[in-house]
N, C-alpha and C. Protein backbone atom coordinates (compact mmCIF):
# COMPACT_ATOMS: atom_id res chain seq x y z
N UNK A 1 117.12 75.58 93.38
CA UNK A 1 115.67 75.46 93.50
C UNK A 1 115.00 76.56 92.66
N UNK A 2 114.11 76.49 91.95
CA UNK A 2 112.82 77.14 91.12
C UNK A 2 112.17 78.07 91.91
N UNK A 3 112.10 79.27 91.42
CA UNK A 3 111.41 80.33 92.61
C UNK A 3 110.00 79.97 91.57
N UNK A 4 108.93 80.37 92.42
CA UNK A 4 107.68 80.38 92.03
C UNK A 4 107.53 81.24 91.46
N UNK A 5 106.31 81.43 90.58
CA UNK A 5 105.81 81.87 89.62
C UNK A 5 104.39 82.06 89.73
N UNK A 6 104.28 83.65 89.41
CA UNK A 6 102.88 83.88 89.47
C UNK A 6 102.42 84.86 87.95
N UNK A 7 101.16 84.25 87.88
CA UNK A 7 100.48 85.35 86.42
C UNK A 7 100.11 86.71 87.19
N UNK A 8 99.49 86.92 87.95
CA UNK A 8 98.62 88.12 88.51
C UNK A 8 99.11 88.15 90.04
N UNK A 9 99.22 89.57 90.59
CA UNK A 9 99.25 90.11 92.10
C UNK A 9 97.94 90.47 92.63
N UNK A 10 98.27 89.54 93.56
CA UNK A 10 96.12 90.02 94.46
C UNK A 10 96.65 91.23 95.10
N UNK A 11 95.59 92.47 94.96
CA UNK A 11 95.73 93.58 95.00
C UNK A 11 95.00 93.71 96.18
N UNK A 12 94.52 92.68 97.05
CA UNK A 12 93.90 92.19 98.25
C UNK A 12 95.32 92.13 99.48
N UNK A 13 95.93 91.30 98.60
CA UNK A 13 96.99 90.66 99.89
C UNK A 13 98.37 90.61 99.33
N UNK A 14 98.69 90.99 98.07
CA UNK A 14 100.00 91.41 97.66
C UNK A 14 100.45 89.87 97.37
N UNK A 15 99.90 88.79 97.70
CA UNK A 15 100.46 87.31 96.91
C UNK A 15 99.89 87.33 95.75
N UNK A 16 100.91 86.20 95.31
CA UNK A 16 100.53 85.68 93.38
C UNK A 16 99.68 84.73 93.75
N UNK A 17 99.29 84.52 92.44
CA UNK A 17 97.72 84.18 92.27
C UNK A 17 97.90 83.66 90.12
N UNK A 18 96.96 82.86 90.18
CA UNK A 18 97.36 82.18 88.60
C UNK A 18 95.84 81.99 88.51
N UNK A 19 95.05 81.96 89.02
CA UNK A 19 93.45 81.50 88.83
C UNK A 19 92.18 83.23 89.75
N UNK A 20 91.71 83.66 89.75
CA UNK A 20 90.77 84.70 90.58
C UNK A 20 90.12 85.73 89.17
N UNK A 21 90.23 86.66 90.04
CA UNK A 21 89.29 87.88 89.50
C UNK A 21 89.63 89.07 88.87
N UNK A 22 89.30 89.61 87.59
CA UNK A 22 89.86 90.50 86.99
C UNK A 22 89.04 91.67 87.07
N UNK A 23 89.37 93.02 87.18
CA UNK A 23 88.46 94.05 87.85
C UNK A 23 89.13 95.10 87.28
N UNK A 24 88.39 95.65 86.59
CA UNK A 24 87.93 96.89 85.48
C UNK A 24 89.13 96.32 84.13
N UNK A 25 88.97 95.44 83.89
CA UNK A 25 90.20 95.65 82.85
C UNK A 25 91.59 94.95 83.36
N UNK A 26 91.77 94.64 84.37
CA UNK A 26 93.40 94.63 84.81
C UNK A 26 93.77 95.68 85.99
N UNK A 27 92.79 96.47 86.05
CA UNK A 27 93.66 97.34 87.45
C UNK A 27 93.37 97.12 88.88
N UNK A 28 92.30 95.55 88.79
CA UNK A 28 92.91 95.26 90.29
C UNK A 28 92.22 93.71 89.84
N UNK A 29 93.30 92.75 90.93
CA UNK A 29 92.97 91.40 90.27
C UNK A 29 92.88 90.48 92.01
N UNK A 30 91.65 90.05 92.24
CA UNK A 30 91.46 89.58 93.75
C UNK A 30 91.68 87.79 93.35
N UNK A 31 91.95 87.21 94.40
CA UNK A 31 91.79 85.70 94.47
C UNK A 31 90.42 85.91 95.11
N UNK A 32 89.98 85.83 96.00
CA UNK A 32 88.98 85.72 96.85
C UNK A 32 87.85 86.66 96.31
N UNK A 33 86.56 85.84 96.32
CA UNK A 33 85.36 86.53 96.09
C UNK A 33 84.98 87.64 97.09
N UNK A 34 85.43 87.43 98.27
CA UNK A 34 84.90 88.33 99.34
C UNK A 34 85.62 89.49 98.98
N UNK A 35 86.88 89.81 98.35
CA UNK A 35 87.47 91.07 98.36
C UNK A 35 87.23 91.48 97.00
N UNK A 36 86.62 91.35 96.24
CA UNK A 36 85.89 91.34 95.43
C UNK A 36 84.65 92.25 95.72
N UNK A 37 84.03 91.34 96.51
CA UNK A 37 82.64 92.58 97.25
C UNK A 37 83.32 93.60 97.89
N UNK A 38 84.30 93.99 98.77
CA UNK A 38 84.49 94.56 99.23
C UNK A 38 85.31 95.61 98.85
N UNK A 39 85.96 95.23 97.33
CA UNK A 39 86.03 96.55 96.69
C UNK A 39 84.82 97.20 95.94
N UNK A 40 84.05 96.50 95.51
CA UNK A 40 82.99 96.75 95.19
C UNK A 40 82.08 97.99 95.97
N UNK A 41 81.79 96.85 96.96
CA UNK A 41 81.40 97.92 98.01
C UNK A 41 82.38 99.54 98.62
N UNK A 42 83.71 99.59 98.06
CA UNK A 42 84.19 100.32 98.77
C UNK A 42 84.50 101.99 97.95
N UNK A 43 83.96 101.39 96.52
CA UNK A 43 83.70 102.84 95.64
C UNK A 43 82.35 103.65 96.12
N UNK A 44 82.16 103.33 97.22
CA UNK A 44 81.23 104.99 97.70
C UNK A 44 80.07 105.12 96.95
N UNK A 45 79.43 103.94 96.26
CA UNK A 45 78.24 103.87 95.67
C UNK A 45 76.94 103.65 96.61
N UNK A 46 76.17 105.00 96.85
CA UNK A 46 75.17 105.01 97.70
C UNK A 46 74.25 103.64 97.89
N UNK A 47 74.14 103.12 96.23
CA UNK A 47 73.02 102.60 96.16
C UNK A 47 73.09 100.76 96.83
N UNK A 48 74.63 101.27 96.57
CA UNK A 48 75.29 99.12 96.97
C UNK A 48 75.37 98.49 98.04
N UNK A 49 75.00 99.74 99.20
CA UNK A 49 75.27 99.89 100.93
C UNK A 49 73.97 98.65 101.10
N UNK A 50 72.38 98.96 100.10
CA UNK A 50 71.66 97.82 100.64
C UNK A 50 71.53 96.75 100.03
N UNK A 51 72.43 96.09 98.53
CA UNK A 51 72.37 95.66 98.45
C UNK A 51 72.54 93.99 99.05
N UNK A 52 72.41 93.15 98.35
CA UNK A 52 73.24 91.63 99.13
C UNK A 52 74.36 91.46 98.26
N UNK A 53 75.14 90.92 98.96
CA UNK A 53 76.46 90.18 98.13
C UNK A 53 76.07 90.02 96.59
N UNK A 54 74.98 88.67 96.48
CA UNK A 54 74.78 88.02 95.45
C UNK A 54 74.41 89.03 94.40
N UNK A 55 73.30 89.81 94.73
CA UNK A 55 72.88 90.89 94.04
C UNK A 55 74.04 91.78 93.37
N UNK A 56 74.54 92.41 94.22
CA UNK A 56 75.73 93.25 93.94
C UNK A 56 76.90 92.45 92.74
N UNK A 57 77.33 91.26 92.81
CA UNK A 57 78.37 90.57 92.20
C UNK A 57 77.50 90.05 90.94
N UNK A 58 76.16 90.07 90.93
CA UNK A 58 75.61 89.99 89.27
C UNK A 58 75.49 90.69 88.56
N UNK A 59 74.95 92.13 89.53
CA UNK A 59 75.11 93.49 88.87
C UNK A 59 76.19 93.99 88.60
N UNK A 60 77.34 93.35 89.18
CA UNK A 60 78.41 93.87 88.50
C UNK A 60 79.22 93.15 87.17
N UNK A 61 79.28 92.18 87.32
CA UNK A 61 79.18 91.18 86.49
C UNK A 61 78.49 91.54 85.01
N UNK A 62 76.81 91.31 85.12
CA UNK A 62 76.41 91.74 83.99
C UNK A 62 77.26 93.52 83.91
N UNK A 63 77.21 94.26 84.46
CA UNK A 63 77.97 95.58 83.73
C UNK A 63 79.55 95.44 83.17
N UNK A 64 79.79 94.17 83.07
CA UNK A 64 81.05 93.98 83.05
C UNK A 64 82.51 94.33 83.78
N UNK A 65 82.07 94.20 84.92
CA UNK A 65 83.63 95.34 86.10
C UNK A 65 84.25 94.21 86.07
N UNK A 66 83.66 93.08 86.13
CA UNK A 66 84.84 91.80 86.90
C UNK A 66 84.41 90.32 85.64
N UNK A 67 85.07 89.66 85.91
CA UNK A 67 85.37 87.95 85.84
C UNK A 67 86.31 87.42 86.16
N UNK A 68 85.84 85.97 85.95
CA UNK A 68 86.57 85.37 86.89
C UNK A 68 87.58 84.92 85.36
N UNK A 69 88.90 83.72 85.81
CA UNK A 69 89.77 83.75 85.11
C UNK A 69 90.82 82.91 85.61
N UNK A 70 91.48 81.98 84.58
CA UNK A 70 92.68 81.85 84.65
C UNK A 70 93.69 82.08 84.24
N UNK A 71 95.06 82.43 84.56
CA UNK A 71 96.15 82.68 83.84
C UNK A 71 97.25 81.73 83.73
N UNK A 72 97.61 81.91 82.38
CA UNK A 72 98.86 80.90 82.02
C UNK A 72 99.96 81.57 81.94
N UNK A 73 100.61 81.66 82.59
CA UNK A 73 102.02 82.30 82.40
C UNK A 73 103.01 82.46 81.26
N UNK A 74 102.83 81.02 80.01
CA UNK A 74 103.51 80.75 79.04
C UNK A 74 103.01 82.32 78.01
N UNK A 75 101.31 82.32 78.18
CA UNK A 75 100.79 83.43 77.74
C UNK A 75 100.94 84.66 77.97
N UNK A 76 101.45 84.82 78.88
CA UNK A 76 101.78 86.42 79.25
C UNK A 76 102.84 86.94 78.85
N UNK A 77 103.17 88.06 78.74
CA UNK A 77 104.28 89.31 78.78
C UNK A 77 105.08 89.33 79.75
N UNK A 78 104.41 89.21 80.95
CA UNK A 78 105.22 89.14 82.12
C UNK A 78 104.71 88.50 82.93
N UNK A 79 105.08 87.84 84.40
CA UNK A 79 104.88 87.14 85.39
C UNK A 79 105.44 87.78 86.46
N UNK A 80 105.25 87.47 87.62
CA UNK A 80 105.82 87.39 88.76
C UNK A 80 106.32 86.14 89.80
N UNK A 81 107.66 86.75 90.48
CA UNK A 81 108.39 85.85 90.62
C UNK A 81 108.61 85.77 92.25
N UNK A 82 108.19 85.28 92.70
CA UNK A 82 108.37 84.80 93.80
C UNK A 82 109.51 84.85 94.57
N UNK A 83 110.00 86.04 95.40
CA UNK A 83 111.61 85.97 96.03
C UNK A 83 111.86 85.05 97.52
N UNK A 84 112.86 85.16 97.86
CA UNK A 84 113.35 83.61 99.43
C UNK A 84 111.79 84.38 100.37
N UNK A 85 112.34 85.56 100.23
CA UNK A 85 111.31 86.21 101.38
C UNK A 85 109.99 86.49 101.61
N UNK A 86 109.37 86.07 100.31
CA UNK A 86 108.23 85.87 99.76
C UNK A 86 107.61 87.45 99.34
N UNK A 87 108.19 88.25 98.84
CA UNK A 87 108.00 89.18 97.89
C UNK A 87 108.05 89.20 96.45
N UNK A 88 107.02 89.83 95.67
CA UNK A 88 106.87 89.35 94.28
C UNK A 88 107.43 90.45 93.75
N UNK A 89 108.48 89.97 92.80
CA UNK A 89 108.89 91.28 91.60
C UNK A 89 108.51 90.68 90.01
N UNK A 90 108.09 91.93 89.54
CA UNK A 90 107.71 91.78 88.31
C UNK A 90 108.42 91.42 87.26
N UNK A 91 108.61 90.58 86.33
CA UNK A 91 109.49 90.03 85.42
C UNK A 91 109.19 90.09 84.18
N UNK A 92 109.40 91.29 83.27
CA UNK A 92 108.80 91.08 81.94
C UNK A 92 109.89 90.49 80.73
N UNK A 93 108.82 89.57 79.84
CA UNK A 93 109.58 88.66 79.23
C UNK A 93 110.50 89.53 78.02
């Protein structure tokens, strides 16, 4: 049997992920929009405490921290691989 295959590790929940969110560059990659805000929110920025969700994820957006994204695996350097126990190790090509 074929172990699974993943492009990106959600830095949320430690599963692979082939479609979500790219954040600063590559150093943290969420599936879910909500953890997304909530790293957002979690850099200690006075000013983001009143913002709203929506607000916050445009302003970040336009400053460029995040987008959204898919990944193709054929395209990458490396992937991750899915073990029996459902732990991902990194596999570079």
């Amino acid at each position: 049997m074929d172990k699974i295959k993943w492009a990106r590790k959600d830095s949320a929940t430690g599963k692979g992920m082939n479609r979500g969110f790219c954040c600063f560059d590559g150093e943290f990659y969420f599936e879910n929009e909500s953890d997304v805000i909530q790293w957002l929110r979690s850099r200690n920025v006075d000013e983001y405490k009143e913002l709203s969700d929506e607000f916050l994820l445009d302003e970040a957006y336009a400053e460029e921290e995040y987008y959204f994204t898919e990944w193709d695996i054929e395209d990458s350097d490396y992937y991750y691989e899915e073990q029996a126990d459902g732990t991902l190790i990194e596999i570079n090509k």
